[in-house]
Protein backbone atom coordinates (compact mmCIF):
# COMPACT_ATOMS: atom_id res chain seq x y z
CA UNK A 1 63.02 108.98 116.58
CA UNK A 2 63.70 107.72 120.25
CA UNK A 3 60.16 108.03 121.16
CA UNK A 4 58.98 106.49 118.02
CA UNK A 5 61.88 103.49 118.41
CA UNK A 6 60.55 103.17 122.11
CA UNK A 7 56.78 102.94 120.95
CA UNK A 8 57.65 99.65 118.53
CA UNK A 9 59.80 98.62 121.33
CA UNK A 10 56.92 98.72 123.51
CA UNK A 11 54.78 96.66 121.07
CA UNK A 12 56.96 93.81 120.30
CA UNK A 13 58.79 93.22 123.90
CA UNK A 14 56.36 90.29 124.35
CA UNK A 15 56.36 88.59 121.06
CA UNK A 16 58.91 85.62 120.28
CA UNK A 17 61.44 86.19 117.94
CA UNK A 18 59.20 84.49 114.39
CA UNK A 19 55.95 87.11 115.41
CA UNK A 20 58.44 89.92 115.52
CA UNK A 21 59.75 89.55 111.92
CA UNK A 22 55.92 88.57 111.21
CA UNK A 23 54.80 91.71 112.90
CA UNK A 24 57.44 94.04 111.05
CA UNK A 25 56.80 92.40 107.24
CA UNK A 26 52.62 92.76 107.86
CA UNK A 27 53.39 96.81 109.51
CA UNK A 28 55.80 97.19 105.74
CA UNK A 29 54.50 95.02 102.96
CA UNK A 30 57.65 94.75 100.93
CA UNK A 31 59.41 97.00 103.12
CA UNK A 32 61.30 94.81 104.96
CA UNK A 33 64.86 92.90 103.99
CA UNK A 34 67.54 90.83 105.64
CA UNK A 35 70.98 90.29 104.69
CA UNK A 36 72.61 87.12 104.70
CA UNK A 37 76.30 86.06 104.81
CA UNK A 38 75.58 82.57 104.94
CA UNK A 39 77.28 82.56 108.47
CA UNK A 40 75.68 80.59 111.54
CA UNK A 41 73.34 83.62 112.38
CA UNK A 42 72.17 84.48 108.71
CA UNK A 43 71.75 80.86 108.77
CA UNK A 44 69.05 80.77 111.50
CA UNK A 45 67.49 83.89 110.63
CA UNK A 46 67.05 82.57 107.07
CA UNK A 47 65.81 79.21 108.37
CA UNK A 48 62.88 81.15 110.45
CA UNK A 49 61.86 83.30 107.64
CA UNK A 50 61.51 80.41 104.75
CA UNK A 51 60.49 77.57 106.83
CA UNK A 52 57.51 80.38 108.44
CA UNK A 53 57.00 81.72 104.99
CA UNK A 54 57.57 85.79 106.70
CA UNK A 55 57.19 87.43 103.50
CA UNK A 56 60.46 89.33 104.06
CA UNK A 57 63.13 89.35 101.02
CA UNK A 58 66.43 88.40 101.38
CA UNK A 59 69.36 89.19 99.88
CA UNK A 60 73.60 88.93 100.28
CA UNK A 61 76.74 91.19 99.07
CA UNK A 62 78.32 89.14 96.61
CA UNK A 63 82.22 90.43 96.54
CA UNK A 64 83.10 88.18 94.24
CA UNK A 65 86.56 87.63 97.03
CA UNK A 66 83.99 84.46 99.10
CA UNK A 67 84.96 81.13 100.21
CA UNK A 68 84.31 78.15 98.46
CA UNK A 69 82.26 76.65 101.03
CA UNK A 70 80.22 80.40 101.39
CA UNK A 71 79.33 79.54 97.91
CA UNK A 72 78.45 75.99 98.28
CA UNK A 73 75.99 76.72 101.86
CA UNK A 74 74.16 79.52 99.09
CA UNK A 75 73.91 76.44 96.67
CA UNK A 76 72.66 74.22 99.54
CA UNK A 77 70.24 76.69 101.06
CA UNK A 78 68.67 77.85 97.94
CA UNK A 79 68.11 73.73 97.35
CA UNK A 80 66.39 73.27 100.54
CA UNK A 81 63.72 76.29 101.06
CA UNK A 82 63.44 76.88 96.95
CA UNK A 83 63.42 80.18 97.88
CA UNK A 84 64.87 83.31 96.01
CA UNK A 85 68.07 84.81 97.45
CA UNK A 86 68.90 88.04 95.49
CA UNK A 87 72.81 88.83 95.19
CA UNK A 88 73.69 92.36 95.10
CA UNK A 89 77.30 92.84 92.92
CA UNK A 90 80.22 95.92 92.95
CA UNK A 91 79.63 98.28 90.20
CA UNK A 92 81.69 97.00 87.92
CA UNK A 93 83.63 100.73 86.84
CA UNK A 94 84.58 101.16 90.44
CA UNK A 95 86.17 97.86 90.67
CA UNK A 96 87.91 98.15 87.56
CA UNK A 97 89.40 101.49 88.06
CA UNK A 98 90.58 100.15 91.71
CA UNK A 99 92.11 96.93 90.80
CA UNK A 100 93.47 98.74 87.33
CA UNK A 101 95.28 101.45 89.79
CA UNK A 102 96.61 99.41 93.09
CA UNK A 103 96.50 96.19 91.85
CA UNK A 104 93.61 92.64 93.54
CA UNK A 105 95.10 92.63 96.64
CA UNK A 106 95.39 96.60 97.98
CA UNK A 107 93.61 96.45 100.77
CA UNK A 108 96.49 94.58 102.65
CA UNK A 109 98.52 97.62 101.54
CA UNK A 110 96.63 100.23 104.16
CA UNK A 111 93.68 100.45 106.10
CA UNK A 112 92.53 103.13 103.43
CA UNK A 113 92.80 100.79 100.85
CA UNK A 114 91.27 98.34 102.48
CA UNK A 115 88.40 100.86 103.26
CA UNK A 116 88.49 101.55 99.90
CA UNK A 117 87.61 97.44 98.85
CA UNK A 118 85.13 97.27 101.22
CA UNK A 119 82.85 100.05 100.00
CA UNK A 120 83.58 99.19 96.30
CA UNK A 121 82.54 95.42 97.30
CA UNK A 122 80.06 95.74 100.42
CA UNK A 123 78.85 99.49 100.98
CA UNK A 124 78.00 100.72 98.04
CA UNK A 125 76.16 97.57 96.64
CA UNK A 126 74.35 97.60 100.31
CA UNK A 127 72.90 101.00 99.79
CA UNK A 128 71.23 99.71 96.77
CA UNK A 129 70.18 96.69 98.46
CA UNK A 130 68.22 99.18 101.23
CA UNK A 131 66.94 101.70 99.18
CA UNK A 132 63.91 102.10 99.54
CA UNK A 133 63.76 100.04 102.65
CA UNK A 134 61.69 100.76 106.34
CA UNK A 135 63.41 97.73 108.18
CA UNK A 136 66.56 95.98 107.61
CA UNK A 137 67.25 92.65 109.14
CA UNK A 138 70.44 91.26 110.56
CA UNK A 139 72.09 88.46 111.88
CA UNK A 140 74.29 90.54 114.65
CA UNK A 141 74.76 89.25 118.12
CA UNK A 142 75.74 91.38 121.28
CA UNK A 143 78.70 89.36 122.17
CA UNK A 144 80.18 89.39 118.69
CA UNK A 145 81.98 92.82 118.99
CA UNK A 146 83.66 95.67 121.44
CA UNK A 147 82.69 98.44 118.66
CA UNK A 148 78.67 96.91 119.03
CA UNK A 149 78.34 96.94 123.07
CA UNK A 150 76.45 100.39 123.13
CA UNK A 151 73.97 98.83 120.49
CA UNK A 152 70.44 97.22 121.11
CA UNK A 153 68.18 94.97 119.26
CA UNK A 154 66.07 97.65 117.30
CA UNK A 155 67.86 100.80 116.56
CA UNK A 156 67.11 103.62 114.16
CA UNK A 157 70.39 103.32 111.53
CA UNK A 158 71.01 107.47 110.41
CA UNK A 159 73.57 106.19 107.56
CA UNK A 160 70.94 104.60 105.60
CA UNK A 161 67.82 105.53 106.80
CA UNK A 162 65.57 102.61 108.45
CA UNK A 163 65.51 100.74 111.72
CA UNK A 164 67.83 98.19 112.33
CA UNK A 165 66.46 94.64 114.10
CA UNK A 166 68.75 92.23 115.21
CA UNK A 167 66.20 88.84 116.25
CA UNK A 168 69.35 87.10 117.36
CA UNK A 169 70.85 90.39 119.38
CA UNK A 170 70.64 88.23 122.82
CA UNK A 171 71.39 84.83 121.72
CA UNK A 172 74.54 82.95 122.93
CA UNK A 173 76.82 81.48 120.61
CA UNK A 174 75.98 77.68 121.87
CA UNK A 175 72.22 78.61 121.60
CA UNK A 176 72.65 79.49 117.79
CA UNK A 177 74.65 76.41 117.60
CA UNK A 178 71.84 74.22 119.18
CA UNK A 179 69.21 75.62 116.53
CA UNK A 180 71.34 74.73 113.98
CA UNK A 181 71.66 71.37 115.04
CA UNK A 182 68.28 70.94 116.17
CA UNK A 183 66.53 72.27 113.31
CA UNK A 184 68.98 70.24 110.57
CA UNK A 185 69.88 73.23 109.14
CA UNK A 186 73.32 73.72 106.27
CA UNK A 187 75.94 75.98 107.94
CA UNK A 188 79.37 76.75 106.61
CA UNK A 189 81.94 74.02 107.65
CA UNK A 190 84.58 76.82 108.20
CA UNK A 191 83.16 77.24 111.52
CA UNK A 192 84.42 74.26 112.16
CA UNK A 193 88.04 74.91 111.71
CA UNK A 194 88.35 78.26 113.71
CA UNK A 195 86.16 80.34 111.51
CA UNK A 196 83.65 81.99 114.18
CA UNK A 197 83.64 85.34 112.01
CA UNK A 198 83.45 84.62 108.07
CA UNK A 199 84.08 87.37 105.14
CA UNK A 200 85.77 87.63 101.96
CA UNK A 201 88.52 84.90 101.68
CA UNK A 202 91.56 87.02 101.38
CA UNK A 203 90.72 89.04 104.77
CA UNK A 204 89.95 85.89 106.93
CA UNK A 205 91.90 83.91 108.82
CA UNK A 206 91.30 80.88 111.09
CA UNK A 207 91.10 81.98 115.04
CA UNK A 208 93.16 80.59 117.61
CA UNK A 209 91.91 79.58 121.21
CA UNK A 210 91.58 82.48 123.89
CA UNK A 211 91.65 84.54 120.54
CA UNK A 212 88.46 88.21 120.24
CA UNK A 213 85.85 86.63 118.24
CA UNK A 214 86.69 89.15 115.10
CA UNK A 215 90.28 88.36 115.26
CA UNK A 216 90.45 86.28 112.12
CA UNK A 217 89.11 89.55 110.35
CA UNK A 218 91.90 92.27 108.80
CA UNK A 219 93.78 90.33 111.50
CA UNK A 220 96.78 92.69 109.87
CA UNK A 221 95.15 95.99 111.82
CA UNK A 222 94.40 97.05 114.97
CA UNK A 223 91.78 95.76 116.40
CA UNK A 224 90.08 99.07 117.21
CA UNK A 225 89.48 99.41 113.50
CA UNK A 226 88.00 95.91 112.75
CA UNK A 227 84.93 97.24 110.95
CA UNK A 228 83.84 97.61 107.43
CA UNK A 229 81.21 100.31 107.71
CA UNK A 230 78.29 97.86 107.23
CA UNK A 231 77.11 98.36 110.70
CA UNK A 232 77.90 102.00 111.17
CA UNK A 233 74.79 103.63 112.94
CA UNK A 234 76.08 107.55 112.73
């Protein structure tokens, strides 16, 4: 796999960042997918695919736990590109039989339980989402996270299957910021108010100044363990 990641590597280190996701959705006809959170990234990933018509689908994890104003930038950006978003739900046994045993709000109970949520809401409904898939599209960003430093912007993901490309993997924050404001496009006004990092409601919190960029997430846990398991590569 290295010296088949270093080959497409090879072939797309002098394309821009639109004739990359063009190249991978002509190389996988219907192959390719990208999840959205409706966060500033997703935002300007989704912006290059609709407004360059990339034939790649994309779809989000809906938890059914989201912010209002998650709900209302899915509202707004379905308005604006009239394109489809598909919304991938928890199977609705498994949620049952956890909320029937510890209750809505477990996963402030342990880090177990709040492992537990998280596959019930995101990883399981994300598998489905993939199957199937040869690339999978995301909105990550080097500087975002200590557990993503040893991580590059096309990687071969073991867990599910498919190769990983990240289009915004280099960008600064304030250059994401700059697109969005450039380019007019609807962004979630909770980044506004100390939001950098934005998940389910009842595991995100506001981030103070000087504050790790993931701090507002499971800010109840240690900070070594401030994953979910979407990203996991082994």
């Amino acid at each position: 796999m290295n010296a088949h990641l270093t080959e497409i590597k090879d072939k797309i280190k002098d394309l821009d960042t639109v004739e990359v996701l063009h190249y991978f959705a002509n190389q996988h006809p219907g192959l390719v997918t990208f999840s959205t959170s409706f966060g500033w990234e997703d935002q300007v990933i989704t912006d290059l695919i609709f407004k360059n018509k990339i034939p790649i689908d994309v779809f989000t994890l809906e938890t059914g736990r989201l912010f209002p104003e998650t709900y209302y930038v899915w509202n707004r950006t379905l308005e604006n590109y009239q394109q489809p978003i598909r919304a991938y739900f928890p199977q609705t046994e498994a949620l049952q039989e956890m909320i029937k045993q510890k209750g809505p709000n477990s996963f402030y109970e342990s880090v177990e339980n709040r492992k537990e949520c998280c596959q019930i809401r995101k990883i399981e409904p994300l598998k489905r989402a993939l199957k199937g898939k040869k690339i999978w599209v995301t909105g990550i960003r080097a500087e975002q996270s200590l557990n993503r430093n040893d991580m590059t912007n096309l990687e071969w993901d073991e867990q599910n299957q498919l190769l990983k490309f990240h289009p915004l993997f280099n960008w600064s924050l304030d250059q994401v910021k700059d697109y969005i404001k450039e380019n007019n496009v609807v962004y979630n006004t909770l980044h506004d108010k100390g939001f950098p990092s934005i998940g389910c409601l009842p595991c995100t919190r506001a981030v103070a100044g000087g504050e790790d960029f993931r701090a507002g997430r499971w800010w109840w846990e240690d900070q070594s363990k401030k994953e979910c398991g979407l990203h996991a590569t082994k």
